[in-house]
C-alpha atoms as a PDB file:
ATOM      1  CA  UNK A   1      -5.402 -28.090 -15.127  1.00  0.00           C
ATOM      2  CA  UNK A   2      -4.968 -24.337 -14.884  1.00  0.00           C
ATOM      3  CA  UNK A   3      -7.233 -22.477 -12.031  1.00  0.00           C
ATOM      4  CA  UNK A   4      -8.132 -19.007 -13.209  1.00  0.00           C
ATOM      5  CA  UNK A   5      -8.998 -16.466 -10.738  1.00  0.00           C
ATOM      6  CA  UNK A   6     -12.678 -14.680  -9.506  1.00  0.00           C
ATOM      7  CA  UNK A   7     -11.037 -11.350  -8.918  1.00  0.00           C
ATOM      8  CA  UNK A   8     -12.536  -7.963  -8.158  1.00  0.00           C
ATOM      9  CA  UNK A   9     -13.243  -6.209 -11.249  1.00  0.00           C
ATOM     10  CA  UNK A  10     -10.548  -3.820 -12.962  1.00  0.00           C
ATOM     11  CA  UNK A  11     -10.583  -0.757 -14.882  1.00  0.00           C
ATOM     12  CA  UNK A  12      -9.187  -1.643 -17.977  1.00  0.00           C
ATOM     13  CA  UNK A  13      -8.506   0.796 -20.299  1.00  0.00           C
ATOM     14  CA  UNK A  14     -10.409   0.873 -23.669  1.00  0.00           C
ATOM     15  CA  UNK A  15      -8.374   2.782 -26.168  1.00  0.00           C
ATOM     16  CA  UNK A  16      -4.150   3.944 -26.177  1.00  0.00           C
ATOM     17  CA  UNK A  17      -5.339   7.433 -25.301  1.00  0.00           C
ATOM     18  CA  UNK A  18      -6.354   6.207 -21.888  1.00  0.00           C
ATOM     19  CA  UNK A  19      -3.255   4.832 -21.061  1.00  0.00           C
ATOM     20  CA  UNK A  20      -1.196   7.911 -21.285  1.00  0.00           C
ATOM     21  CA  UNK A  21      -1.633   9.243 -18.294  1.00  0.00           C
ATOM     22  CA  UNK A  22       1.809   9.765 -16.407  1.00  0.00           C
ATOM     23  CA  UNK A  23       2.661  11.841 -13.482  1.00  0.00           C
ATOM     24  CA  UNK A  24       6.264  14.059 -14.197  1.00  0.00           C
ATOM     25  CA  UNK A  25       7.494  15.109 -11.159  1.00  0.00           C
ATOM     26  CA  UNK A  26       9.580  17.734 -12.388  1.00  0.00           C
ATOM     27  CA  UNK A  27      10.478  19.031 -16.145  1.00  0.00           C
ATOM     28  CA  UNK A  28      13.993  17.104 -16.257  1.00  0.00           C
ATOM     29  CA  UNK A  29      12.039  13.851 -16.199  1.00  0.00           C
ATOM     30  CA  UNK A  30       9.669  14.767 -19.008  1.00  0.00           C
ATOM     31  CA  UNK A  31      12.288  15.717 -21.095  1.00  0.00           C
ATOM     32  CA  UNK A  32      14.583  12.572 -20.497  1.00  0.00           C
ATOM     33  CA  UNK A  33      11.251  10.165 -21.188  1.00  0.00           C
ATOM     34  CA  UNK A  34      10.251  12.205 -24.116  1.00  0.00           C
ATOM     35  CA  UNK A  35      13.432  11.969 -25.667  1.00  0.00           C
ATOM     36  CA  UNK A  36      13.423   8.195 -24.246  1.00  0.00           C
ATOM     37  CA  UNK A  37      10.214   8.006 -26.062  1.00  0.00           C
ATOM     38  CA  UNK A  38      10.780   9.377 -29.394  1.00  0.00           C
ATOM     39  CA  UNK A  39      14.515   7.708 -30.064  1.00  0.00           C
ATOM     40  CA  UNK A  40      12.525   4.204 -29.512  1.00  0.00           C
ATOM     41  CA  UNK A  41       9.216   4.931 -32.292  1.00  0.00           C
ATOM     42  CA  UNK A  42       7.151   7.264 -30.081  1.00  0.00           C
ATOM     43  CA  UNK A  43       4.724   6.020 -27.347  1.00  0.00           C
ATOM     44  CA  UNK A  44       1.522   6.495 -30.165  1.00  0.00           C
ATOM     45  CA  UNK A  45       3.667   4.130 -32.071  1.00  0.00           C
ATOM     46  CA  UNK A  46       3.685   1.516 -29.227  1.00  0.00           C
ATOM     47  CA  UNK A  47       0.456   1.970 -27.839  1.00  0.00           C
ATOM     48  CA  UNK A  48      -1.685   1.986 -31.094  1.00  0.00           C
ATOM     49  CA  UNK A  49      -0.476  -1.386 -32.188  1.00  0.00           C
ATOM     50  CA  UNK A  50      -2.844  -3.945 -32.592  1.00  0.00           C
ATOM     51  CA  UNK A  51      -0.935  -6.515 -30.884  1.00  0.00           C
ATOM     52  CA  UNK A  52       2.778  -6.271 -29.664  1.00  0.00           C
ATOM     53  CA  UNK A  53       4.505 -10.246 -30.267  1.00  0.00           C
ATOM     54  CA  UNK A  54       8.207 -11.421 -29.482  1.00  0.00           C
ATOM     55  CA  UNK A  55       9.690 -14.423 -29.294  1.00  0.00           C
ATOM     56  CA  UNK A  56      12.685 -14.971 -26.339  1.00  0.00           C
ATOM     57  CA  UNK A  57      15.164 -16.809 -26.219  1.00  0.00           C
ATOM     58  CA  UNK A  58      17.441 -17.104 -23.028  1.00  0.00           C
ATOM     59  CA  UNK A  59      20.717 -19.428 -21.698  1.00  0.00           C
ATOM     60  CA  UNK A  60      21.777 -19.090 -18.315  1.00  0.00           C
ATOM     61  CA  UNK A  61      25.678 -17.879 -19.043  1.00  0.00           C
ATOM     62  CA  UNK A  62      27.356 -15.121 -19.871  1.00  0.00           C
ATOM     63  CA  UNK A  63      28.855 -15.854 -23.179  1.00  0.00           C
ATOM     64  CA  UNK A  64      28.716 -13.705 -25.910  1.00  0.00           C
ATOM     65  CA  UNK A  65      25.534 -12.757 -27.555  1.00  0.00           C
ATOM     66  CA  UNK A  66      25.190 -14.031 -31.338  1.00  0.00           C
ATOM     67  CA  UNK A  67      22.592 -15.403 -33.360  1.00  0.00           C
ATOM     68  CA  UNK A  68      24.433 -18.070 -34.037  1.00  0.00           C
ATOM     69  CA  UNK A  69      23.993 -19.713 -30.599  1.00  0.00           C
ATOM     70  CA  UNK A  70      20.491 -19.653 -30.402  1.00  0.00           C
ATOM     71  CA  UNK A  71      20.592 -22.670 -32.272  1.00  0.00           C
ATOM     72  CA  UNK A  72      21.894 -24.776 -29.576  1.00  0.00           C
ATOM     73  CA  UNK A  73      20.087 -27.806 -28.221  1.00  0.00           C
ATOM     74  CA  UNK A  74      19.711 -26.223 -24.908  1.00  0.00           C
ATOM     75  CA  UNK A  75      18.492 -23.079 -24.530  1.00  0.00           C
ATOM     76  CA  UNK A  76      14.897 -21.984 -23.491  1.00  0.00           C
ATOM     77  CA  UNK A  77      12.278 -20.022 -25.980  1.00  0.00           C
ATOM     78  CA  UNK A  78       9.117 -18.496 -24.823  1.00  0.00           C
ATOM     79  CA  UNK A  79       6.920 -15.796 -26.157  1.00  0.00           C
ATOM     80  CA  UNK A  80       4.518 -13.219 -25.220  1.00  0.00           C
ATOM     81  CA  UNK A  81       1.571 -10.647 -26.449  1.00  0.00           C
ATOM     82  CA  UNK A  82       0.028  -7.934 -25.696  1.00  0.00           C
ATOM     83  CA  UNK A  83      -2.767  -6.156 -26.683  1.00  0.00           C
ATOM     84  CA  UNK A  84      -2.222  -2.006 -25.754  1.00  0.00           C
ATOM     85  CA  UNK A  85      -5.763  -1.024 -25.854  1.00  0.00           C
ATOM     86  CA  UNK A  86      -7.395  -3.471 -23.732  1.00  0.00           C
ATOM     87  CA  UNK A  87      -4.064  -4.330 -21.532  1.00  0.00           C
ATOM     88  CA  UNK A  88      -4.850  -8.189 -22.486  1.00  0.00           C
ATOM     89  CA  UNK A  89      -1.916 -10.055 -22.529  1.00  0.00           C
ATOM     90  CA  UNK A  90      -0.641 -14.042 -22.349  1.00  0.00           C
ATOM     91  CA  UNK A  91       2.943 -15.739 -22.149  1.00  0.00           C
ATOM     92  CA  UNK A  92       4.039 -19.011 -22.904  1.00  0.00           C
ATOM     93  CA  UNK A  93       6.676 -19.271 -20.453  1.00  0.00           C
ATOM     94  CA  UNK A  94       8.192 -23.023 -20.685  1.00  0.00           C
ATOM     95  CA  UNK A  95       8.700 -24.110 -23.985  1.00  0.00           C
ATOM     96  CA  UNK A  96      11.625 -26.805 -24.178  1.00  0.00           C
ATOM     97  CA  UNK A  97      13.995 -25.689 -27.008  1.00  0.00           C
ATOM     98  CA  UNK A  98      13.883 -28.311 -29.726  1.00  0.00           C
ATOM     99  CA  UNK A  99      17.026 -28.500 -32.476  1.00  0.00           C
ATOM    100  CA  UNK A 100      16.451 -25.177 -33.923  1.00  0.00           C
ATOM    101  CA  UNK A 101      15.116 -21.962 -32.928  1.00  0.00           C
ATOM    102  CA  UNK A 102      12.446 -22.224 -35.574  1.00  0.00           C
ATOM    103  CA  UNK A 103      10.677 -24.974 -33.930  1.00  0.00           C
ATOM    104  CA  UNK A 104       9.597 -23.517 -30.238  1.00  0.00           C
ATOM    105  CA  UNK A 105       6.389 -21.554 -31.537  1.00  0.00           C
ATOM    106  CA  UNK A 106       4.138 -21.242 -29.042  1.00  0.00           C
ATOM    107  CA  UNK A 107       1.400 -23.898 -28.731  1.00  0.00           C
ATOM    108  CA  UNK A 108      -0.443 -22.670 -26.108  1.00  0.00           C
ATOM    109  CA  UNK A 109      -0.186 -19.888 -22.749  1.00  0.00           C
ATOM    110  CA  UNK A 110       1.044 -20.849 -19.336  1.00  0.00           C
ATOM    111  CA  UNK A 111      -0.055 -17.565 -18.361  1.00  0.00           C
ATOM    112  CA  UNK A 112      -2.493 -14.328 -19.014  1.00  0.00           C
ATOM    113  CA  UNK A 113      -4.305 -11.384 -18.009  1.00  0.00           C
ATOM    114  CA  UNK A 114      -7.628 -12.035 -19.867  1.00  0.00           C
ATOM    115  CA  UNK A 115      -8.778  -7.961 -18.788  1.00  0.00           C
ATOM    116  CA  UNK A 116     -10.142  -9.083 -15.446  1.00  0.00           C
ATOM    117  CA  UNK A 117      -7.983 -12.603 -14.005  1.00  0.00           C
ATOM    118  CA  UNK A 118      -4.489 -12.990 -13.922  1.00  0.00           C
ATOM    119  CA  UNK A 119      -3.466 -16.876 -14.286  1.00  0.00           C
ATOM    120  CA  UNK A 120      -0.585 -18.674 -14.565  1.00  0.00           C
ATOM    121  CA  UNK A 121      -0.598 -22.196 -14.377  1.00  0.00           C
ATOM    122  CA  UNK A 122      -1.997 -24.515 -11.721  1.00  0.00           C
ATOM    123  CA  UNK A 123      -1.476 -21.734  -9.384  1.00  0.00           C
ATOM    124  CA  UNK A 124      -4.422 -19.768  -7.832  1.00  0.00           C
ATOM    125  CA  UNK A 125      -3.026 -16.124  -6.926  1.00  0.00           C
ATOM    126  CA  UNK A 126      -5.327 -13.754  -4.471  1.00  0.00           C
ATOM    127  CA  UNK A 127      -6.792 -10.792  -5.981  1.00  0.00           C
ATOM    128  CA  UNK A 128      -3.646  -8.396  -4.943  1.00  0.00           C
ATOM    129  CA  UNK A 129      -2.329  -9.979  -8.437  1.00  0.00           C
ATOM    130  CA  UNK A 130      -5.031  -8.956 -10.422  1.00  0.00           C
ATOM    131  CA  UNK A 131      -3.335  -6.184 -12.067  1.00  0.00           C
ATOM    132  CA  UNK A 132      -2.291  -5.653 -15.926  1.00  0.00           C
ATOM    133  CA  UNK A 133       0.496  -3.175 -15.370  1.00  0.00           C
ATOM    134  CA  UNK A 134       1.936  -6.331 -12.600  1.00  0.00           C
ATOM    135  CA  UNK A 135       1.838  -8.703 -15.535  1.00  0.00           C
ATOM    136  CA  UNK A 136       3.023  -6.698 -18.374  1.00  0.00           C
ATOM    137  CA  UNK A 137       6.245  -5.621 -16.418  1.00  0.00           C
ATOM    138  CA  UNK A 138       6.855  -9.188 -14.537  1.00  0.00           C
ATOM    139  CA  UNK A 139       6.246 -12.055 -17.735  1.00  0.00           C
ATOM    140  CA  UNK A 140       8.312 -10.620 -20.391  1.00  0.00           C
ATOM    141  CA  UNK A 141       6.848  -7.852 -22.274  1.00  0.00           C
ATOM    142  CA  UNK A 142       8.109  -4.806 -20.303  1.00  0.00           C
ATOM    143  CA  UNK A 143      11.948  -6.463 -21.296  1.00  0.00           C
ATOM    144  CA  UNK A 144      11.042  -4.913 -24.656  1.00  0.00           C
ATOM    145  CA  UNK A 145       7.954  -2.037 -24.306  1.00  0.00           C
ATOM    146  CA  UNK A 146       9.422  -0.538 -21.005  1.00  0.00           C
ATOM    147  CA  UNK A 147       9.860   2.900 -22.306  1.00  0.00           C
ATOM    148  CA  UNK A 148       5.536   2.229 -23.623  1.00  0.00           C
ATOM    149  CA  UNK A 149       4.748   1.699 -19.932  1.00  0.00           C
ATOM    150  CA  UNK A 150       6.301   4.495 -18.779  1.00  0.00           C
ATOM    151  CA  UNK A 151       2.885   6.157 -20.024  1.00  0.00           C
ATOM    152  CA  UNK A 152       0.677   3.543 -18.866  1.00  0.00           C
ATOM    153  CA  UNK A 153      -2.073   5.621 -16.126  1.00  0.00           C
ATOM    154  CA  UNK A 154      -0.908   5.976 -12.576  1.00  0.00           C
ATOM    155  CA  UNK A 155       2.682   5.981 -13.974  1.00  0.00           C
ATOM    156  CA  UNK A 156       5.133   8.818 -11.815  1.00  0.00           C
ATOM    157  CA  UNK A 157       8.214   9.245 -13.499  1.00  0.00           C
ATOM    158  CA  UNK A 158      11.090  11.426 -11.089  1.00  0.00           C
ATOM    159  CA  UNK A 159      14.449  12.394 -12.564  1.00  0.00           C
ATOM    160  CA  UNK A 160      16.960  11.825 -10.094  1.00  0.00           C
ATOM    161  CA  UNK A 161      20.362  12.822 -11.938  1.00  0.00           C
ATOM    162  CA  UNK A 162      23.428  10.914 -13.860  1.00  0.00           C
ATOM    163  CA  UNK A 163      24.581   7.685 -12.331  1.00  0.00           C
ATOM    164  CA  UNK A 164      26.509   4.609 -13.428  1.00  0.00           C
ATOM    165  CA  UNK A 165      24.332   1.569 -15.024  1.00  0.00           C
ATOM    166  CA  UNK A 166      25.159  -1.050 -12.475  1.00  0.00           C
ATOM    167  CA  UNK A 167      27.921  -3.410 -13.799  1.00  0.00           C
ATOM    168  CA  UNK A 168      27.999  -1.910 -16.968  1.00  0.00           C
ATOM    169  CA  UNK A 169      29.405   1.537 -16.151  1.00  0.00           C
ATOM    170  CA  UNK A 170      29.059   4.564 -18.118  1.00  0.00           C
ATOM    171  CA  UNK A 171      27.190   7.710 -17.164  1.00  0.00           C
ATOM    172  CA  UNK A 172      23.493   7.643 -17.918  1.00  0.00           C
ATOM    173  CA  UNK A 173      20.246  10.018 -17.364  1.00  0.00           C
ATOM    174  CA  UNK A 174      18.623   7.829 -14.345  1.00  0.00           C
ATOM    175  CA  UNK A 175      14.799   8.817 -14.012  1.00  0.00           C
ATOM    176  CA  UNK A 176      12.565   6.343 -11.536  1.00  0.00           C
ATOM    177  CA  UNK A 177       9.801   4.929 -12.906  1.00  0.00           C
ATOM    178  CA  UNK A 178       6.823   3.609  -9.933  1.00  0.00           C
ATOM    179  CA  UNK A 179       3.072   3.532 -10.046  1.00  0.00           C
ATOM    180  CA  UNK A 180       0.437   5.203  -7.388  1.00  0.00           C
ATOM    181  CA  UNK A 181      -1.803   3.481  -5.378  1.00  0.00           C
ATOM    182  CA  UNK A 182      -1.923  -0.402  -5.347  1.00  0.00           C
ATOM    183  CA  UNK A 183      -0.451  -0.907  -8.666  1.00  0.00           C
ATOM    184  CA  UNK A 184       2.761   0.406  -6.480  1.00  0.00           C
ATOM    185  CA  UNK A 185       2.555  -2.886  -4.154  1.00  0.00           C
ATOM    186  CA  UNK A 186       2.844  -5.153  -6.768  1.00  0.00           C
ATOM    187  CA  UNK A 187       4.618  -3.776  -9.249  1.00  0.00           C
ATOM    188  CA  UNK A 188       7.255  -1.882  -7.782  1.00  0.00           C
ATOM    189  CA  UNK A 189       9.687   0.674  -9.258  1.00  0.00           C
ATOM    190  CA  UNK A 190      12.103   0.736 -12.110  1.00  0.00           C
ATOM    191  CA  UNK A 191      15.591   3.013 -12.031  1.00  0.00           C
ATOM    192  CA  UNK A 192      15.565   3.808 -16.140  1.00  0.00           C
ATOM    193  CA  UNK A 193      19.492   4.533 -17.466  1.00  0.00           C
ATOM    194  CA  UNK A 194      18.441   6.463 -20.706  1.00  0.00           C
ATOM    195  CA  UNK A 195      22.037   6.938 -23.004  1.00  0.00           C
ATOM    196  CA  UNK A 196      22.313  11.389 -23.084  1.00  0.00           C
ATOM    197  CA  UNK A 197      23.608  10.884 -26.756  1.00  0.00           C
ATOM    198  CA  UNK A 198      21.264   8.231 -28.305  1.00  0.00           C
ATOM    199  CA  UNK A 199      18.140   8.708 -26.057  1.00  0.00           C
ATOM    200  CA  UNK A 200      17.967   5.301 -25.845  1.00  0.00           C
ATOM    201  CA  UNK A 201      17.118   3.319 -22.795  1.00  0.00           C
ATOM    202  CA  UNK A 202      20.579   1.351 -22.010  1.00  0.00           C
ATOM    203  CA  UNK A 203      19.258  -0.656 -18.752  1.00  0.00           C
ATOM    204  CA  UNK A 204      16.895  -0.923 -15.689  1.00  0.00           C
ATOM    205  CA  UNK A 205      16.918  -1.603 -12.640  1.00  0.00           C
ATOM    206  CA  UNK A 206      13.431  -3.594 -11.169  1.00  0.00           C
ATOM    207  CA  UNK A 207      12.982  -3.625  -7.289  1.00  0.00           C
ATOM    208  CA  UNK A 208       9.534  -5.217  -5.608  1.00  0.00           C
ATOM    209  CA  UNK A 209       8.359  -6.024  -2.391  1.00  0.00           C
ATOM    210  CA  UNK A 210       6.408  -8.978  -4.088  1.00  0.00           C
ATOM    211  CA  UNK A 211       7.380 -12.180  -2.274  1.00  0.00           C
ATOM    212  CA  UNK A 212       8.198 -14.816  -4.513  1.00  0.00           C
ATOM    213  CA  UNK A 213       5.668 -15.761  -7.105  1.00  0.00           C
ATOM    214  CA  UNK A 214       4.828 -19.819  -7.212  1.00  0.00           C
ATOM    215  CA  UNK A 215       7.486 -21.676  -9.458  1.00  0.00           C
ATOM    216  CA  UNK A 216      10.005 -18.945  -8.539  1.00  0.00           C
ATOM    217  CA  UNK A 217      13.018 -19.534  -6.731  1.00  0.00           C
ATOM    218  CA  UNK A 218      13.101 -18.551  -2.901  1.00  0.00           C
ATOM    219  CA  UNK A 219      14.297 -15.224  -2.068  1.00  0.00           C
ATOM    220  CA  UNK A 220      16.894 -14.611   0.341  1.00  0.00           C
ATOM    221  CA  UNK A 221      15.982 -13.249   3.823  1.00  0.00           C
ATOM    222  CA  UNK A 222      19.608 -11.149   3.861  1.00  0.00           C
ATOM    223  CA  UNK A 223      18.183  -9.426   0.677  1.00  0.00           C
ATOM    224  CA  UNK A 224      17.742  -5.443   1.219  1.00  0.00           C
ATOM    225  CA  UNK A 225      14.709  -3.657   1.955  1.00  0.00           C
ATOM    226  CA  UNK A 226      15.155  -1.443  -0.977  1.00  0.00           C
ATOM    227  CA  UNK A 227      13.212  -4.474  -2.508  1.00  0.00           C
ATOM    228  CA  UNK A 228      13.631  -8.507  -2.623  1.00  0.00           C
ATOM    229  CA  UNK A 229      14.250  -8.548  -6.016  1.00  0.00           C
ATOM    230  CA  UNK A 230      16.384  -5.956  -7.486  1.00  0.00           C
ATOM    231  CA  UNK A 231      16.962  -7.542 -10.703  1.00  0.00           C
ATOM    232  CA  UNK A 232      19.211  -5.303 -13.561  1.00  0.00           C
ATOM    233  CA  UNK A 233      18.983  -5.982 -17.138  1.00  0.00           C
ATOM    234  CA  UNK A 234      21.657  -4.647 -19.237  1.00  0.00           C
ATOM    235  CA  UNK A 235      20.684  -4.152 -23.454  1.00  0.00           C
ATOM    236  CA  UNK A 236      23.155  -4.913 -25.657  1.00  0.00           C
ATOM    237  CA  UNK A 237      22.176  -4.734 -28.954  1.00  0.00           C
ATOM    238  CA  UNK A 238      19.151  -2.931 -30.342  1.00  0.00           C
ATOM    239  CA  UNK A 239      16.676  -3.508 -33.503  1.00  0.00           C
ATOM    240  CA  UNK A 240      14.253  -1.447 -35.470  1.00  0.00           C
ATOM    241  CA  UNK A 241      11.054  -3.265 -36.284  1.00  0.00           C
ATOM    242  CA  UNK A 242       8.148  -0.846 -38.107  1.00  0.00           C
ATOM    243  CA  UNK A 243       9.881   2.416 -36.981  1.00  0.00           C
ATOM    244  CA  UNK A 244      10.049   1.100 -33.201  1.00  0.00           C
ATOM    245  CA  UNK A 245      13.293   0.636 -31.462  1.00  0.00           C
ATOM    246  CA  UNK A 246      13.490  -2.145 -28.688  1.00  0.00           C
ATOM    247  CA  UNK A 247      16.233  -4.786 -27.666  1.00  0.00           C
ATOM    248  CA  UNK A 248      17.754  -7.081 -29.666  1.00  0.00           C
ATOM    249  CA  UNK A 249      19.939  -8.880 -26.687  1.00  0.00           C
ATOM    250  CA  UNK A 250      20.135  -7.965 -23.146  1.00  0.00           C
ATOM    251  CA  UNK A 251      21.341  -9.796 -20.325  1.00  0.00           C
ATOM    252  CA  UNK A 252      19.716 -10.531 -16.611  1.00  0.00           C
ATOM    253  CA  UNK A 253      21.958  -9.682 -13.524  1.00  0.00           C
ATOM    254  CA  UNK A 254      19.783 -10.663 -10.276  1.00  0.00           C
ATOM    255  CA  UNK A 255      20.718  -9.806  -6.548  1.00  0.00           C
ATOM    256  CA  UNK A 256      23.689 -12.041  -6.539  1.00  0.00           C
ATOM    257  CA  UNK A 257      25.768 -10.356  -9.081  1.00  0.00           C
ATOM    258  CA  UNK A 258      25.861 -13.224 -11.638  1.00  0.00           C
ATOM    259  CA  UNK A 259      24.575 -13.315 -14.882  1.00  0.00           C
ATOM    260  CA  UNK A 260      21.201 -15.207 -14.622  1.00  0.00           C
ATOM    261  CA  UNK A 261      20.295 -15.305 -18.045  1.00  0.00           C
ATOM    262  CA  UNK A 262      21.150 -13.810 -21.889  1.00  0.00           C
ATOM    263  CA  UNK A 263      18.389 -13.370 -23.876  1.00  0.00           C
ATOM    264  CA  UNK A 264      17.460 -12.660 -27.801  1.00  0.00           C
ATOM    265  CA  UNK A 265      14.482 -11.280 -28.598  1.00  0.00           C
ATOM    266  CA  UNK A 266      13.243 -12.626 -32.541  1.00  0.00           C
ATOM    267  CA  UNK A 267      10.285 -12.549 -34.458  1.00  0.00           C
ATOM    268  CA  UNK A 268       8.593  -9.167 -32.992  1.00  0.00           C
ATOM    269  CA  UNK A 269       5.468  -8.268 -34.581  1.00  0.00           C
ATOM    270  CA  UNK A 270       3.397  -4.977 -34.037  1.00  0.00           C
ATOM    271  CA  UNK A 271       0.524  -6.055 -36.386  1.00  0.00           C
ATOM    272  CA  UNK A 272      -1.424  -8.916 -34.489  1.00  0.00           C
ATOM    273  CA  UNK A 273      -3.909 -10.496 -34.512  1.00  0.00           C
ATOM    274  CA  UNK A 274      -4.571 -10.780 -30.980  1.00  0.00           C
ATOM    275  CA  UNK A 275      -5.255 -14.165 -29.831  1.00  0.00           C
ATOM    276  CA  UNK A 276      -7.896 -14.035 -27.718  1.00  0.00           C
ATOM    277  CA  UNK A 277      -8.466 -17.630 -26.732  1.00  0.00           C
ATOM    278  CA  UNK A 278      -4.659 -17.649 -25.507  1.00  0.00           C
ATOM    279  CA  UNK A 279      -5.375 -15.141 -22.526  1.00  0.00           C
ATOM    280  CA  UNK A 280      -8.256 -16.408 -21.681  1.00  0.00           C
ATOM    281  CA  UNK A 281      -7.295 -19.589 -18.770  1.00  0.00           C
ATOM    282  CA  UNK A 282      -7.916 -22.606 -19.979  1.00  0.00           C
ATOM    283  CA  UNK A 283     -11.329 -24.452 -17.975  1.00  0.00           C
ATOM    284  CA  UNK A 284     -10.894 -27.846 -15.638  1.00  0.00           C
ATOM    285  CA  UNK A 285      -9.766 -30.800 -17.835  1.00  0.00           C
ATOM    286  CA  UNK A 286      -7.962 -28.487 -20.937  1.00  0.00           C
END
């Protein structure tokens, strides 16, 4: 059984227009995203798709990435939607990996943001949760559509100079990426490392005050204030899929320092349909 939520209502947004809203703090930033924006299909691109689909597949080392080992017996797959005009989204987030990569479709969602509840499971979250931007950037799809939420409303996007990508090196365009009001509390703030030569967004860093969702693991009490979870993921190879530009590979580095996951992203579709009944939570007895 799966317990969806009676939260307050939201403003959803109706139409891609509405979303692109951000605040640039100064003209540096809105030239970095811009660029960021174009060199990965353009935001209208992004946000006037029907329905954005991928399908991830992760193992918890840091071997090399290839296709060819995402046909081993023991990695994970799970895949996720979204739906840019109404913010709708779902995730199927534990799907066992069978023999091949070509049998862990999804068969149904372990989580969604039907416009108005966020579920996930058998767990019941308050109505600080109920947020689309919070479940967009924390189950999956902002791994791919990150540059896309940049322009979701309430967005505030601050250039703040060259730096280093965190254990990758290099010398990047770093512009922060947080949201205004309560959409701040739960979803935190991104450090974007945009590449000055390709435009395109290398890696980001993701720091929240959010304590530790249910089924996640425990976070350390020595962990900085900066945020509990200052995860960095790290692309490594890139694809082009209708004119868009998003991740092929990227890796997970988590507080520790240690790789905590490698991840392909397959089968990405910008066409839809939406599936509806997948976001929606499923009622006592499904």
């Amino acid at each position: 059984m799966r317990i969806a939520l009676s939260a307050t209502a939201l403003a959803v947004a109706t139409s891609p227009a509405a979303l692109a809203a951000p605040v640039y703090e100064s003209d540096e930033a809105r030239e970095v995203v811009e660029a960021m924006l174009d060199a990965h299909g353009g935001a209208e691109a992004w946000l006037e798709a029907p329905a954005i689909t991928a399908r991830f597949v992760m193992w918890l080392d840091s071997l090399p990435v290839t296709d060819e080992r995402a046909h081993y017996n023991n990695w994970r797959s799970y895949t996720t939607q979204w739906e840019p005009a109404t913010n709708r989204a779902w995730a199927n987030l534990d799907a066992a990996m069978l023999n091949d990569v070509g049998d862990t479709a999804a068969h149904e969602a372990d989580a969604g943001f039907d416009g108005e509840n966020f579920w996930r499971g058998d767990f019941a979250f308050d109505d600080d949760f109920q947020d689309p931007t919070f479940f967009l950037t924390y189950f999956h799809m902002g791994m791919i559509a990150l540059p896309a939420l940049t322009q979701v409303d309430g967005a505030i996007l601050s250039y703040q100079g060259r730096a280093e990508l965190p254990y990758e090196g290099g010398d990047y365009d770093r512009v922060t990426l947080s949201y205004d009001g309560e959409t701040a509390d739960r979803t935190g703030s991104f450090d974007l490392y945009v590449d000055p030569e390709t435009r395109l967004l290398k890696g980001w860093r993701h720091g929240t005050t959010i304590p530790a969702l249910p089924g996640d693991d425990p976070i350390p009490s020595d962990v900085s204030d900066n945020g509990p979870r200052q995860t960095i993921r790290i692309i490594h190879r890139y694809q082009t899929v209708d004119g868009r530009t998003l991740a092929a590979a990227y890796s997970t580095i988590p507080p520790n320092g240690e790789v905590g996951g490698v991840h392909l992203v397959l089968d990405v579709d910008f066409d839809g349909p939406f599936r509806e009944d997948l976001a929606q939570a499923p009622v006592d007895g499904d």
